[in-house]
Protein backbone atom coordinates (compact mmCIF):
# COMPACT_ATOMS: atom_id res chain seq x y z
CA UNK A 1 35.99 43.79 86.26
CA UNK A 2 37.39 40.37 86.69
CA UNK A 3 34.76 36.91 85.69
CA UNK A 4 34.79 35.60 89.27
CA UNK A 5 33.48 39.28 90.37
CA UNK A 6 30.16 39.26 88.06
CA UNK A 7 27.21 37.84 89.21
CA UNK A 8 25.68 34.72 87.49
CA UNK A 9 23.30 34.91 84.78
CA UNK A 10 21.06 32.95 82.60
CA UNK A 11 23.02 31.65 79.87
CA UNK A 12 21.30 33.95 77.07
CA UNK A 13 21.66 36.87 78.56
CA UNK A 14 25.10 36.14 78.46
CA UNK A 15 25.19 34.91 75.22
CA UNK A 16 23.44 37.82 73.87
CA UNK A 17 24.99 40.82 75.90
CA UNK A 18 28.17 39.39 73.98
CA UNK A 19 26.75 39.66 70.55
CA UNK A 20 27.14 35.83 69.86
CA UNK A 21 23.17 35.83 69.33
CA UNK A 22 20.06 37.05 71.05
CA UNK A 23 18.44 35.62 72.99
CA UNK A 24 16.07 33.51 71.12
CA UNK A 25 18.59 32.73 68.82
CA UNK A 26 20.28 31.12 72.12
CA UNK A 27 18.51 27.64 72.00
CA UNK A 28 19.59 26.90 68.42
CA UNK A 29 23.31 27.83 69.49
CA UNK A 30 23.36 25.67 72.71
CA UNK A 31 21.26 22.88 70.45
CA UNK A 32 24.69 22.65 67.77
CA UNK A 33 26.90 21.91 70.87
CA UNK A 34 28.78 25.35 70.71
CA UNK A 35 28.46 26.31 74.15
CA UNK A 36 29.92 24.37 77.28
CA UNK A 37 29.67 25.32 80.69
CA UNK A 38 32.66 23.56 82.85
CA UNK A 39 33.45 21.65 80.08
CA UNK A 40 30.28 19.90 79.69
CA UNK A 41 27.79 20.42 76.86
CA UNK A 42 25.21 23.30 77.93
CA UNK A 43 21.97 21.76 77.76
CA UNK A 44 19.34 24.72 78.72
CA UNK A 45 19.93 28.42 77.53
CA UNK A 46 17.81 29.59 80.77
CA UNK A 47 20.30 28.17 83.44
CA UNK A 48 22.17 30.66 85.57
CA UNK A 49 25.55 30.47 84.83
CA UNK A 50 28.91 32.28 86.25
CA UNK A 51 30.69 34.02 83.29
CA UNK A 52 33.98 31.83 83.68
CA UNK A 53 31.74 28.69 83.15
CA UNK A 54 31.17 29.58 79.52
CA UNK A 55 32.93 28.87 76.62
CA UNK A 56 31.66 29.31 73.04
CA UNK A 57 33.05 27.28 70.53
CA UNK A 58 35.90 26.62 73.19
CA UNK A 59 36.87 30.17 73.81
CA UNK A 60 35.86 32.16 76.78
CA UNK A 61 33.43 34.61 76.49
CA UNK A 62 34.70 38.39 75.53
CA UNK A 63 35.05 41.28 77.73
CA UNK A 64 31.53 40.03 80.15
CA UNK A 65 31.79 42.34 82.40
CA UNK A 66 32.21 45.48 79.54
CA UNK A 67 34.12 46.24 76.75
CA UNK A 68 36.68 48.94 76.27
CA UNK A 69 39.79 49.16 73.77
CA UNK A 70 42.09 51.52 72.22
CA UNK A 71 41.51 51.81 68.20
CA UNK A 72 44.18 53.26 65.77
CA UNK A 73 41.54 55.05 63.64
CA UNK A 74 42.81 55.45 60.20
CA UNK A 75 41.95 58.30 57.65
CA UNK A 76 38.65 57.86 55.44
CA UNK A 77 36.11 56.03 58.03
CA UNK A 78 33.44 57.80 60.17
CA UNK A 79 32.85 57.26 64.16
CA UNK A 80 29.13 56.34 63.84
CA UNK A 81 27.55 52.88 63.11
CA UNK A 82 25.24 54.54 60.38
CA UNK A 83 26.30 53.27 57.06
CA UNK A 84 24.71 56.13 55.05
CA UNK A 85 27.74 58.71 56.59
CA UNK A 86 30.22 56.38 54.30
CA UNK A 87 33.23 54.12 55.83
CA UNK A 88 32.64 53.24 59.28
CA UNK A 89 35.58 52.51 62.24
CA UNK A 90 32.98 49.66 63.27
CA UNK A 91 33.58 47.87 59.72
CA UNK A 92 37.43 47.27 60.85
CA UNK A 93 36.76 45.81 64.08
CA UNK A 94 35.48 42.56 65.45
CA UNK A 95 31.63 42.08 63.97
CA UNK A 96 30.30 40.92 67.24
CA UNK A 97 30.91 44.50 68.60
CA UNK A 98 28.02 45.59 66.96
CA UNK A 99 25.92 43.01 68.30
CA UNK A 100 26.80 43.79 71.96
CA UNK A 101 24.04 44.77 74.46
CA UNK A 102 24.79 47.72 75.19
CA UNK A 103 26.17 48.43 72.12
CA UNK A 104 30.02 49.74 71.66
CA UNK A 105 30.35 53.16 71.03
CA UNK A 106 33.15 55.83 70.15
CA UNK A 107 34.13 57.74 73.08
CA UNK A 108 33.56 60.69 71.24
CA UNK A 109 34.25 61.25 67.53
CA UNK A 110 37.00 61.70 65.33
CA UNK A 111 36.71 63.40 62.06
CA UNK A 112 36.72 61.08 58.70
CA UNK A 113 40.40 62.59 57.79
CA UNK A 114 41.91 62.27 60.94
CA UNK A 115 43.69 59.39 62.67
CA UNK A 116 44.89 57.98 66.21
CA UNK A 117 43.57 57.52 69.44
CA UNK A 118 39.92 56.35 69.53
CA UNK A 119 38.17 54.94 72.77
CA UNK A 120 35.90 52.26 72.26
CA UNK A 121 33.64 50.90 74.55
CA UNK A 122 30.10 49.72 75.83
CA UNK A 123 30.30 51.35 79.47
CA UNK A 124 28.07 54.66 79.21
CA UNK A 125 30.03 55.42 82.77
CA UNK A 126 32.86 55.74 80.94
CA UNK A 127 31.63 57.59 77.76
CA UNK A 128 30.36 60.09 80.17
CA UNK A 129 33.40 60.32 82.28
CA UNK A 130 35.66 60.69 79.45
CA UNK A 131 33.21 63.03 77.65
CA UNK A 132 32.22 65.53 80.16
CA UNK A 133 34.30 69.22 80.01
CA UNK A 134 34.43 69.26 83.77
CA UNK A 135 36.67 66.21 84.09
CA UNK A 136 39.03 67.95 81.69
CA UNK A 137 40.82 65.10 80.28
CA UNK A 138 43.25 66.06 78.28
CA UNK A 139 43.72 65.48 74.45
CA UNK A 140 47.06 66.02 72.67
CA UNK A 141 47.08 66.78 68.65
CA UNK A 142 49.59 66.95 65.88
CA UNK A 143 48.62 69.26 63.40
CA UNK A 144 49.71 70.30 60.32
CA UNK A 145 48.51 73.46 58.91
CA UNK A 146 48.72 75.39 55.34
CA UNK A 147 50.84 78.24 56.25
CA UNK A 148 53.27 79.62 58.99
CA UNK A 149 52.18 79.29 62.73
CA UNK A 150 52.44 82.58 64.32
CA UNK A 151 54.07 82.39 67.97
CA UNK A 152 51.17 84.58 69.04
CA UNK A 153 49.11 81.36 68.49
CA UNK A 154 50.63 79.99 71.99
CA UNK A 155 49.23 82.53 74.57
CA UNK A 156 46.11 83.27 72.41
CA UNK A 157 45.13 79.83 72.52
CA UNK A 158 46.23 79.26 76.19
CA UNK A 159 44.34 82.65 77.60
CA UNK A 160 40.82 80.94 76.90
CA UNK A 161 39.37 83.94 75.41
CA UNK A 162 39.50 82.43 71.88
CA UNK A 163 35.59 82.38 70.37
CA UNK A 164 34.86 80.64 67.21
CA UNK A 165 32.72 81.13 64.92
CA UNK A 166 28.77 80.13 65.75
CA UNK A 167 29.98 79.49 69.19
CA UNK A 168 28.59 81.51 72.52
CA UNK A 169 30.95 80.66 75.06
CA UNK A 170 35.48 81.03 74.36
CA UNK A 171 37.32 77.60 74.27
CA UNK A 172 39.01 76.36 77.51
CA UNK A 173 42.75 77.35 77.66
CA UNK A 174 44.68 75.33 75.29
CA UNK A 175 48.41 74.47 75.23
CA UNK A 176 49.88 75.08 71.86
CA UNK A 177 53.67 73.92 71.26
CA UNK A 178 54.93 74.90 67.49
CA UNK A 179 57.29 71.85 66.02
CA UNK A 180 57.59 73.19 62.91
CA UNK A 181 56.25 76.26 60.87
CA UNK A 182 53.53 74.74 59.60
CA UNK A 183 53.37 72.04 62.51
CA UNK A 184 51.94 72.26 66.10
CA UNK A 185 51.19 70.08 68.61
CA UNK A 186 47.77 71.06 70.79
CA UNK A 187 46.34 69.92 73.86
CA UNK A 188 42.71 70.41 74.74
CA UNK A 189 40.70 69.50 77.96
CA UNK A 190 37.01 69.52 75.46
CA UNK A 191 36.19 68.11 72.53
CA UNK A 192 34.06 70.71 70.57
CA UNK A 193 32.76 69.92 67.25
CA UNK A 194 35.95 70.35 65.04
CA UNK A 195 37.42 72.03 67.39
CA UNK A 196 41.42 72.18 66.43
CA UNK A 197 40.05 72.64 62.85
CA UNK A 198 38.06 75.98 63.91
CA UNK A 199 40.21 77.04 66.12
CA UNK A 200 43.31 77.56 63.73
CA UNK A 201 40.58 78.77 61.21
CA UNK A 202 40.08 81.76 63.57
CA UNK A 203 43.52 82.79 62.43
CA UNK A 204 43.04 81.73 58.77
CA UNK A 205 44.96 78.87 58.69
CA UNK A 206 43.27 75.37 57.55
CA UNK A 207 44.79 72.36 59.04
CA UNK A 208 45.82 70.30 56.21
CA UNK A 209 46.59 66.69 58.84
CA UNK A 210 45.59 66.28 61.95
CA UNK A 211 46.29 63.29 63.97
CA UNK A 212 45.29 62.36 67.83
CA UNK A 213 48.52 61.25 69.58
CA UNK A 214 46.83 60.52 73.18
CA UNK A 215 43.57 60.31 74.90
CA UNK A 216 44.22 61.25 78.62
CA UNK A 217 47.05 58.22 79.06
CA UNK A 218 45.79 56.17 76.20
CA UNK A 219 48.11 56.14 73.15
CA UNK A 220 47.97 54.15 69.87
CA UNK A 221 51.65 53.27 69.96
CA UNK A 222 53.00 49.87 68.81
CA UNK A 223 49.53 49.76 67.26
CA UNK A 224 49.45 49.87 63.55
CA UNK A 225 46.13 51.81 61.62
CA UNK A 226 43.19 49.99 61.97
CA UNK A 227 44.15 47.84 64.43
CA UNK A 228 43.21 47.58 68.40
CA UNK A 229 43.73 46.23 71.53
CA UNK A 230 41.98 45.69 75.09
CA UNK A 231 42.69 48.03 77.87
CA UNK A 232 42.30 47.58 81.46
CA UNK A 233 38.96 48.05 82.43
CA UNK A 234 39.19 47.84 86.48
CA UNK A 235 41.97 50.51 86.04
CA UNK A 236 39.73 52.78 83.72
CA UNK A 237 36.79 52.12 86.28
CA UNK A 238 38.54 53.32 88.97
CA UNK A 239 39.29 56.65 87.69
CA UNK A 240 35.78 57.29 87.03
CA UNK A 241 33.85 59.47 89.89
């Protein structure tokens, strides 16, 4: 959503729904002479404001209108902002994010040892979209496992008959393409708790690397580990029904 299509709000809300503050933290901000609006010094934190009109500390303020961004999650951090699970994706990534009302999220989870595509963002529209089996949004995985694949893998996996262990209901087709004999690549339309894992364990094989190559359209290429970039929120928004 562009600025100019938001509608104005007092100048702590916005200063606080971008994690700069909160809200009664917004006086003492405005007071130092950080925030402008139109180039002149802000003067009241209550004053409704367009988003364009702000700048803090001369920069415009970050992703009003909603945050999302494509992550290159290296191995060895967790998806959660709980600091007692060990490493967290949040601790790479801007600290404001965490400040953000509503907060930024994972768009679902990656495991601690596995890397690539992770959708970040603070638009539950989109975390629901993205999340829910029936939109079927498709997932592609490289996986490497600790023994042969078995071309049987291909049209077991794709039947959807496949049940895993503890589970009531078979996994959605799957599309399974063997690159190498201990290497696969694997689409899914759900995202099941450990799902590539468990499913190869079905056949008693124990993926060794895994790594999440796209997310629907969304890759992590030209993106090194760890780092991230904005994506095109109008775009994502208009996919979502």
């Amino acid at each position: 959503m562009a600025m100019s299509d938001l509608k104005p709000r007092r100048l702590d809300q916005w200063l606080a729904n971008g994690g700069y503050c909160s809200r009664s933290e917004a006086r003492a901000l405005v007071r130092m002479g950080r925030v402008t609006l139109d180039g002149e010094r802000a003067r009241d934190p209550g004053e409704k404001t367009r988003a364009e009109a702000v700048r803090v500390d001369g920069e415009p303020l970050e992703a009003p209108g909603g945050l999302l961004a494509v992550f290159h999650k290296p191995a060895g951090y967790v998806c959660t902002h709980d600091g007692r699970e060990g490493p967290s994706v949040f601790d790479l990534l801007p600290p404001r994010w965490k400040r953000r009302n509503p907060v930024v999220t994972t768009v679902g989870r990656l495991d601690k040892d596995t890397t690539g595509v992770l959708l970040l963002t603070d638009i539950g529209a989109l975390v629901q979209h993205w999340t829910s089996p029936r939109h079927k949004v498709p997932k592609l995985y490289e996986v490497t496992v600790d023994g042969p694949i078995p071309e049987s893998l291909i049209e077991l996996f794709a039947r959807g008959t496949l049940m895993m262990e503890d589970e009531d209901k078979p996994c959605l087709p799957a599309r399974l393409e063997i690159t190498g004999a201990n290497q696969a690549r694997l689409e899914l339309t759900e995202g099941r708790y450990h799902q590539v894992k468990r499913m190869f364990a079905t056949q008693g094989l124990t993926v060794t690397r895994l790594h999440r190559s796209h997310f629907g359209t969304y890759t992590v290429e030209g993106l090194a580990e760890g780092a991230w970039r904005f994506l095109d929120l109008a775009e994502a928004m208009g996919g979502v029904s």
